[in-house]
N, C-alpha and C. Protein backbone atom coordinates (compact mmCIF):
# COMPACT_ATOMS: atom_id res chain seq x y z
N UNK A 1 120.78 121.24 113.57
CA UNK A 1 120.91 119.81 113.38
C UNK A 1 120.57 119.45 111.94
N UNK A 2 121.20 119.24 111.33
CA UNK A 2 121.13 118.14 110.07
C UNK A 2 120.89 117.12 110.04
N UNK A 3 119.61 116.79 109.15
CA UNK A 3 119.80 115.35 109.02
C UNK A 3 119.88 115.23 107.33
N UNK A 4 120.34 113.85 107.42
CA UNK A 4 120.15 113.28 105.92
C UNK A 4 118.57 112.60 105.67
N UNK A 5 118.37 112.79 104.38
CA UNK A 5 116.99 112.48 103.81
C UNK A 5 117.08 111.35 103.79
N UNK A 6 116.26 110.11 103.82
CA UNK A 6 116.06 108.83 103.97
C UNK A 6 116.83 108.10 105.45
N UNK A 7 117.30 109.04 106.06
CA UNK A 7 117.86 108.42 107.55
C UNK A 7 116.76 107.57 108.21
N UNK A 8 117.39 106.56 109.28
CA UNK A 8 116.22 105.68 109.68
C UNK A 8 115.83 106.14 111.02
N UNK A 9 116.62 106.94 111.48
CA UNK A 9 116.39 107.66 113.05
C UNK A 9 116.24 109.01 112.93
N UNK A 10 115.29 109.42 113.50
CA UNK A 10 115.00 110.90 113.52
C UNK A 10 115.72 111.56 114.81
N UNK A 11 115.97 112.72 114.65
CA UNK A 11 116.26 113.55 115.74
C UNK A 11 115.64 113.04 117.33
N UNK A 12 116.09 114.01 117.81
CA UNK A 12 115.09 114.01 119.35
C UNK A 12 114.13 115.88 118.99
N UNK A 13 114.86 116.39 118.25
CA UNK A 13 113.63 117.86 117.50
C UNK A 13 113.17 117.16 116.65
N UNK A 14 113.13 116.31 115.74
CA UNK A 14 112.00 116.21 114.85
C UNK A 14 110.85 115.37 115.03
N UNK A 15 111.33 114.05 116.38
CA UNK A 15 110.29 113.57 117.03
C UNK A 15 109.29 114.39 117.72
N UNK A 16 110.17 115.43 118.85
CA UNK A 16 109.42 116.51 119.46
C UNK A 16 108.48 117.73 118.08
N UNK A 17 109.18 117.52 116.67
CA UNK A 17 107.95 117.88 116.26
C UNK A 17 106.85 117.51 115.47
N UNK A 18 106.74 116.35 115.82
CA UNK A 18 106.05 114.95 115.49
C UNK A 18 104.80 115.25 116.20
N UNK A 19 105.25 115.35 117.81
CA UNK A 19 104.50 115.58 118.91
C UNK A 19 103.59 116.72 118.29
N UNK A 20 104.36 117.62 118.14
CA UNK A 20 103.71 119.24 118.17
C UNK A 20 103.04 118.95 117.28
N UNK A 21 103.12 118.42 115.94
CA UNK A 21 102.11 118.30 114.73
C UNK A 21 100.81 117.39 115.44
N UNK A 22 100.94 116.78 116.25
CA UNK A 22 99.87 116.04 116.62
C UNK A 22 98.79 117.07 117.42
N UNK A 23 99.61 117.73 118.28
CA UNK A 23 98.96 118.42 119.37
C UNK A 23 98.63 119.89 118.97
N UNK A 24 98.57 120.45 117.83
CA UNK A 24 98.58 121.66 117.59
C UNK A 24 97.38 121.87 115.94
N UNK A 25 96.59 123.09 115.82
CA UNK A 25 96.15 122.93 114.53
C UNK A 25 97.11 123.32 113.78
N UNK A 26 97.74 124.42 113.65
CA UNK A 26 98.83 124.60 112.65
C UNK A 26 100.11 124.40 112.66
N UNK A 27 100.60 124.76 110.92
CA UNK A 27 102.00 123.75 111.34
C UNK A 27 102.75 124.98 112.62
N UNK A 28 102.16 126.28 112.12
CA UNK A 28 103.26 127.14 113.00
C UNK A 28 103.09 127.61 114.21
N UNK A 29 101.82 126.92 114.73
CA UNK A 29 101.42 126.56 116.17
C UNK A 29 102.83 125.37 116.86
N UNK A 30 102.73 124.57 116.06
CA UNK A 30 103.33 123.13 116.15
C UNK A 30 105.21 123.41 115.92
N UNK A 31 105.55 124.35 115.31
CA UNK A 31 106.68 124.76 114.84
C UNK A 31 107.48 125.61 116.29
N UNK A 32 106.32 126.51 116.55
CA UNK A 32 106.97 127.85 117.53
C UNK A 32 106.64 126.63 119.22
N UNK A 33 105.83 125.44 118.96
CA UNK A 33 106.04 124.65 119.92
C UNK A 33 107.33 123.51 120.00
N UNK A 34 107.58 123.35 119.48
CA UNK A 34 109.13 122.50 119.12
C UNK A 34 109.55 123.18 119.18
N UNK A 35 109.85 124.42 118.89
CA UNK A 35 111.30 125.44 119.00
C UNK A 35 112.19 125.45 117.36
N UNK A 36 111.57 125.09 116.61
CA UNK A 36 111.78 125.36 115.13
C UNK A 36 110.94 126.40 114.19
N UNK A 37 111.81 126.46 112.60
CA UNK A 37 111.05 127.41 112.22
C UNK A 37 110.09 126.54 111.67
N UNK A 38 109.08 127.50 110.95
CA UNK A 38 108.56 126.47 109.83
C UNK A 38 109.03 126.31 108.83
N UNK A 39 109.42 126.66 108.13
CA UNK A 39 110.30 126.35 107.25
C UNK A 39 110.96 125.34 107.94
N UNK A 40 111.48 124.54 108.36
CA UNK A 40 112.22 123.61 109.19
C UNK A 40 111.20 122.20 108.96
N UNK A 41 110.26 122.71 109.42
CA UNK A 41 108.92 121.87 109.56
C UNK A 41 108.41 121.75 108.37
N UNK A 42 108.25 122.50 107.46
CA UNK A 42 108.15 122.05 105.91
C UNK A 42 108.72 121.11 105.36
N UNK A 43 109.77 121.93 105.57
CA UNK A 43 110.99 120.86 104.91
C UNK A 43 111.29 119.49 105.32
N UNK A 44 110.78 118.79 106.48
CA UNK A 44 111.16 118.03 107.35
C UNK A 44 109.30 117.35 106.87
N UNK A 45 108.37 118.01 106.61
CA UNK A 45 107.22 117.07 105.99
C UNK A 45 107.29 116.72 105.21
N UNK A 46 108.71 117.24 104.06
CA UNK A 46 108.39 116.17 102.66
C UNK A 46 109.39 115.28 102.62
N UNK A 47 110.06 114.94 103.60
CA UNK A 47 111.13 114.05 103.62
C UNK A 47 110.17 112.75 104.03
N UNK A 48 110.66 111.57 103.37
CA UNK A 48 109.80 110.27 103.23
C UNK A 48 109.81 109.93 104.39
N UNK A 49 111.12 109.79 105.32
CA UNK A 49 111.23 109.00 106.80
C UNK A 49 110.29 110.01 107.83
N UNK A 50 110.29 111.01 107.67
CA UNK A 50 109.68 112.05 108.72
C UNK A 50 108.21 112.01 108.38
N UNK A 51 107.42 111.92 107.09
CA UNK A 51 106.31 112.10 106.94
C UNK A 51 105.66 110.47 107.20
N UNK A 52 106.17 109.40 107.08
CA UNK A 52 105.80 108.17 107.57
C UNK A 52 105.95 107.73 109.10
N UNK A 53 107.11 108.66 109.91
CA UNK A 53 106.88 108.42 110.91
C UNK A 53 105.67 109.40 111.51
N UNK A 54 105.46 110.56 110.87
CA UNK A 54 104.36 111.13 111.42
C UNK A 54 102.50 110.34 111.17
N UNK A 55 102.81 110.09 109.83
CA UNK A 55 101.67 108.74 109.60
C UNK A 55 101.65 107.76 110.44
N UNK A 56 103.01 106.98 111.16
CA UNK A 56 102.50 106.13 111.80
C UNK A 56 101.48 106.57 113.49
N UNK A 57 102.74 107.84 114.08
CA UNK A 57 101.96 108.54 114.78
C UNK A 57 100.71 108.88 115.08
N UNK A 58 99.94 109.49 113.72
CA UNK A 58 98.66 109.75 113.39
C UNK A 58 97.69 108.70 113.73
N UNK A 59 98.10 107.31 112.90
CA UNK A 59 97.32 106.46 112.80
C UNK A 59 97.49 105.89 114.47
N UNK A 60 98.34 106.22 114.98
CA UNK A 60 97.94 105.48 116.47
C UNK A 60 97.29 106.29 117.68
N UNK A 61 97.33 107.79 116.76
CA UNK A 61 96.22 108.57 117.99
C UNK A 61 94.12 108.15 117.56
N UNK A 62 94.51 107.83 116.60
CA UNK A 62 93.17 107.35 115.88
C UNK A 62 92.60 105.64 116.32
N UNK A 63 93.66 105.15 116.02
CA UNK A 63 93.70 103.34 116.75
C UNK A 63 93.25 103.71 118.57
N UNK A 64 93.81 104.92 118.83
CA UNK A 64 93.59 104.79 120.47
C UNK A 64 92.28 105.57 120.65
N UNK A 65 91.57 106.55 119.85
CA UNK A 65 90.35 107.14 119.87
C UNK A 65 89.11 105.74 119.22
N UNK A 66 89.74 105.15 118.81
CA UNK A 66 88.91 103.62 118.22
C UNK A 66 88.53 102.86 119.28
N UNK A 67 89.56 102.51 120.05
CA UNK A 67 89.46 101.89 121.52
C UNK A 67 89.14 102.54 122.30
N UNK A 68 88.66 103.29 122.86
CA UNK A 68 88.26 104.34 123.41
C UNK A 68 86.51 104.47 122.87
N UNK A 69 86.74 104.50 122.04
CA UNK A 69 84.76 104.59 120.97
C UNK A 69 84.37 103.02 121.54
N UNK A 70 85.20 101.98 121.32
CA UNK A 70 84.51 101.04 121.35
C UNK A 70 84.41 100.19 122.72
N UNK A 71 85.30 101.20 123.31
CA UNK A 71 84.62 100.62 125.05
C UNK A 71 83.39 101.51 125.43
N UNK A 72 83.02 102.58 124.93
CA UNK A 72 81.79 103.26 125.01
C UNK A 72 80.74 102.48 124.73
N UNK A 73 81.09 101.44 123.73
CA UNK A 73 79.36 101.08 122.89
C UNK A 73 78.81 100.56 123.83
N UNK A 74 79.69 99.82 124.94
CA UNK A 74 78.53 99.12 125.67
C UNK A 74 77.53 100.01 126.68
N UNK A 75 77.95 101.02 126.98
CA UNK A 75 77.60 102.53 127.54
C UNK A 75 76.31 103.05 126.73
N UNK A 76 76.44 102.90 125.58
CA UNK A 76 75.49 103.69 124.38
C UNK A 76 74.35 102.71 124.39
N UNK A 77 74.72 101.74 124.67
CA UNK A 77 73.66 100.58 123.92
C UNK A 77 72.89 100.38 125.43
N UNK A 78 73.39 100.90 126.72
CA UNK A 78 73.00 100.39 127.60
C UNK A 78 71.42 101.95 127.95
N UNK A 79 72.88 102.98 127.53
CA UNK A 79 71.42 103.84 127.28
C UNK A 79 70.88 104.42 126.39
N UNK A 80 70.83 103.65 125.37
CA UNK A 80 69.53 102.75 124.76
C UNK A 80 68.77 102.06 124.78
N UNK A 81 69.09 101.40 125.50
CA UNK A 81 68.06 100.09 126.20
C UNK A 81 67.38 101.04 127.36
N UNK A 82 67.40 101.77 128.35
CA UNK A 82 67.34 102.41 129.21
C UNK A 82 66.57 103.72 128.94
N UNK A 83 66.53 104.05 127.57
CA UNK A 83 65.90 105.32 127.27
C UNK A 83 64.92 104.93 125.77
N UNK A 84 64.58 103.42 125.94
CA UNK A 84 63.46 102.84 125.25
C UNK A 84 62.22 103.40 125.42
N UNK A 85 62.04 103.42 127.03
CA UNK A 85 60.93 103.45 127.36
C UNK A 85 61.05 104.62 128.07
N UNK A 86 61.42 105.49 128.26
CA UNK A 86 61.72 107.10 128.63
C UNK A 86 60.89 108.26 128.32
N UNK A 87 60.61 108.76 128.77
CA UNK A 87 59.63 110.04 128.12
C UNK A 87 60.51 111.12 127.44
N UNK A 88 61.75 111.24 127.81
CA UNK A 88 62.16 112.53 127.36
C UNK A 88 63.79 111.42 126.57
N UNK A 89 63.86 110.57 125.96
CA UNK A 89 65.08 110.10 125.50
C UNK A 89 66.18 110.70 124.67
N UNK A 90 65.43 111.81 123.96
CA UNK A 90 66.04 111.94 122.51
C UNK A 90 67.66 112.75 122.62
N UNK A 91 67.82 113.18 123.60
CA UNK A 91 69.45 113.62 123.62
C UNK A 91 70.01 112.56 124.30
N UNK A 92 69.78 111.67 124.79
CA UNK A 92 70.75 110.72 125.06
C UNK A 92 70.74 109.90 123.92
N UNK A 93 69.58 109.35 123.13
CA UNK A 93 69.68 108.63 122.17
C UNK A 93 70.41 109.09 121.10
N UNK A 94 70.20 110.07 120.69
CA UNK A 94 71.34 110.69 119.82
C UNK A 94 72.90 110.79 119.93
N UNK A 95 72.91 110.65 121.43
CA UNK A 95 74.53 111.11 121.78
C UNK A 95 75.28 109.15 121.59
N UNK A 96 74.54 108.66 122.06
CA UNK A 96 74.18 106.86 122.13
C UNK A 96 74.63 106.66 120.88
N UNK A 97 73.74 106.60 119.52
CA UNK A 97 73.53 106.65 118.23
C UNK A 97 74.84 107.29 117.48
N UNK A 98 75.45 108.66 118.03
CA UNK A 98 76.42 108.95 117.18
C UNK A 98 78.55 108.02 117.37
N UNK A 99 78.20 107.61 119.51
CA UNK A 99 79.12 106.99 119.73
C UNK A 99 78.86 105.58 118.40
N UNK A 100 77.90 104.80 118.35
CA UNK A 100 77.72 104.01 118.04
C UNK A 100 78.31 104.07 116.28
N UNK A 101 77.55 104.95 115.81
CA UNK A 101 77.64 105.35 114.34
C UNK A 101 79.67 105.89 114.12
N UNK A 102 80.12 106.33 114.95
CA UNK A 102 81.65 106.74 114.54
C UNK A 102 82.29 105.67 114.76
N UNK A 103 82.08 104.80 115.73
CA UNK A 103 82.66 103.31 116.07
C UNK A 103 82.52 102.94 114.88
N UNK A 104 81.41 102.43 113.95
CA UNK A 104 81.39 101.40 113.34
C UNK A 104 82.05 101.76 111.73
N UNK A 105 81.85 103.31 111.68
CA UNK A 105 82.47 103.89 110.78
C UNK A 105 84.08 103.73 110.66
N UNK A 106 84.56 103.79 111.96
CA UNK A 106 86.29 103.93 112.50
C UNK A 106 86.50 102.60 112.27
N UNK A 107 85.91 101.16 112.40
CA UNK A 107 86.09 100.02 112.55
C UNK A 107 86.49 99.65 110.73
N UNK A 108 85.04 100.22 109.73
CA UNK A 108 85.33 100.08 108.20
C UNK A 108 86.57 100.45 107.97
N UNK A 109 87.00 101.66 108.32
CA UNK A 109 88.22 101.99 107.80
C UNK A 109 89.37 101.37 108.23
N UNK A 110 89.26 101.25 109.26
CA UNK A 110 90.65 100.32 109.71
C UNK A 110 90.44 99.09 108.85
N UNK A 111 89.46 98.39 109.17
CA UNK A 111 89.65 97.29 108.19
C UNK A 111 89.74 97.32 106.47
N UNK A 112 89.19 98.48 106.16
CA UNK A 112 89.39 99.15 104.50
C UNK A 112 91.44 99.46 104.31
N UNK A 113 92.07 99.79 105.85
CA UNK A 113 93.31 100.12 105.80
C UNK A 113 94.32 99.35 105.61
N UNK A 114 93.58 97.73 106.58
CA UNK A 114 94.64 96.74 106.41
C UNK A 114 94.20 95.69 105.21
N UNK A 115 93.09 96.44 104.59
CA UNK A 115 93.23 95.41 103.13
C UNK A 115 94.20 96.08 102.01
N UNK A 116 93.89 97.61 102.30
CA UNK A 116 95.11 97.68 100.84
C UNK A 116 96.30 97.93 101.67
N UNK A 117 97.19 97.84 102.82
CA UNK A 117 97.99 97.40 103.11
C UNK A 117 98.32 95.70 102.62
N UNK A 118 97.69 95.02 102.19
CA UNK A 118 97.47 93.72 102.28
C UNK A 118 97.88 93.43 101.27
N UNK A 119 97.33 94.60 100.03
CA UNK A 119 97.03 94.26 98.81
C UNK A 119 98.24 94.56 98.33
N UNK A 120 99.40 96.04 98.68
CA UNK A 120 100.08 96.75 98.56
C UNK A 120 101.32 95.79 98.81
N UNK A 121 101.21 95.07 100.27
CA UNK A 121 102.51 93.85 99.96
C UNK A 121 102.35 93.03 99.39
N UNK A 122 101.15 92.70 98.28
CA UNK A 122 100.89 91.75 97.03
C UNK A 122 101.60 92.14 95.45
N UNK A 123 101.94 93.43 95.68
CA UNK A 123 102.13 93.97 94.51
C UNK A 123 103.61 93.98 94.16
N UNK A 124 104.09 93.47 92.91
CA UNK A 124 105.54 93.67 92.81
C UNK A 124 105.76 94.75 93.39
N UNK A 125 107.70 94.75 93.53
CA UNK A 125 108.09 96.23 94.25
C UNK A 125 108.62 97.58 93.34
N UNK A 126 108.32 96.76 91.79
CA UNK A 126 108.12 98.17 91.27
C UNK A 126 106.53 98.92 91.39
N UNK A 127 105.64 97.85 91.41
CA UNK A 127 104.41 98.32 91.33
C UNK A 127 103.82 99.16 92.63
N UNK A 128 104.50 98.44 93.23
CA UNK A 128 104.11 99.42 94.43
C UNK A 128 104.55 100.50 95.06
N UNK A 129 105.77 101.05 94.43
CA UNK A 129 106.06 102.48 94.31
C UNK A 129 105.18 103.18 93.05
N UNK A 130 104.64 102.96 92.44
CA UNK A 130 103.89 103.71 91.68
C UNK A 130 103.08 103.90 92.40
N UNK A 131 102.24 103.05 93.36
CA UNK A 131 100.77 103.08 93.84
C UNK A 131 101.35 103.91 95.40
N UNK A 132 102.12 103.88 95.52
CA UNK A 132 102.33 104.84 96.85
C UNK A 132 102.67 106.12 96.31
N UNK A 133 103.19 106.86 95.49
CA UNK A 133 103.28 107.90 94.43
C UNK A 133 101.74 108.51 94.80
N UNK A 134 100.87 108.16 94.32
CA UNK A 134 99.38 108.26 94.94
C UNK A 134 98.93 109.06 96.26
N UNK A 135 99.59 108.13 97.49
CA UNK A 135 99.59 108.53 98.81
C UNK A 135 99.87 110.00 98.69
């Protein structure tokens, strides 16, 4: 299958190896799982439409591990409150403490994400191909 570079629709293989890049540590874990080579999969990461749809991908297995953290806090905080007065607290408080601490960390960044998104559709549109050059 061929595609052209800057196409706005991807395959039904390059979505499926969209998937595999998500679900796999390497690319050639992720490659021999799609049924491509790597080389295929290389080539198909530096193409602009394929590597932004895999960014958007990314960012929504992370948006859903966010929601997920932050229906916990009330869980963490509850045993915290609950292992105040405890004799033996300190592994729950810690486990409590770190849900709590990656939530609020995951929360900065998202909001650190949609400011220079913010900032990025502020910027003329030559300027902001320079600053994505960066990315």
């Amino acid at each position: 299958m061929t595609e052209k570079v800057g196409s706005t629709k991807l395959t039904r293989k390059a979505e499926q190896a969209i998937a595999a890049l998500l679900e796999h540590p390497t690319i050639a874990e992720a490659a021999k799982a799609c049924g491509v080579s790597e080389r295929s999969l290389w080539r198909w990461l530096q193409r602009e439409d394929f590597r932004l749809r895999f960014r958007a991908a990314q960012r929504e297995v992370v948006e859903s591990a966010v929601r997920e953290l932050q229906a916990a806090n009330v869980k963490a905080v509850k045993t915290l409150v609950r292992n105040l007065d405890c004799g033996q607290p300190f592994a729950e408080n810690a486990a409590a403490q770190a849900i709590l601490t990656h939530t609020y960390k995951a929360i900065e960044l998202l909001d650190l994400q949609g400011r220079v998104e913010m900032l990025e559709k502020a910027l003329p549109p030559q300027q902001e191909r320079k600053t994505k050059a960066w990315h």
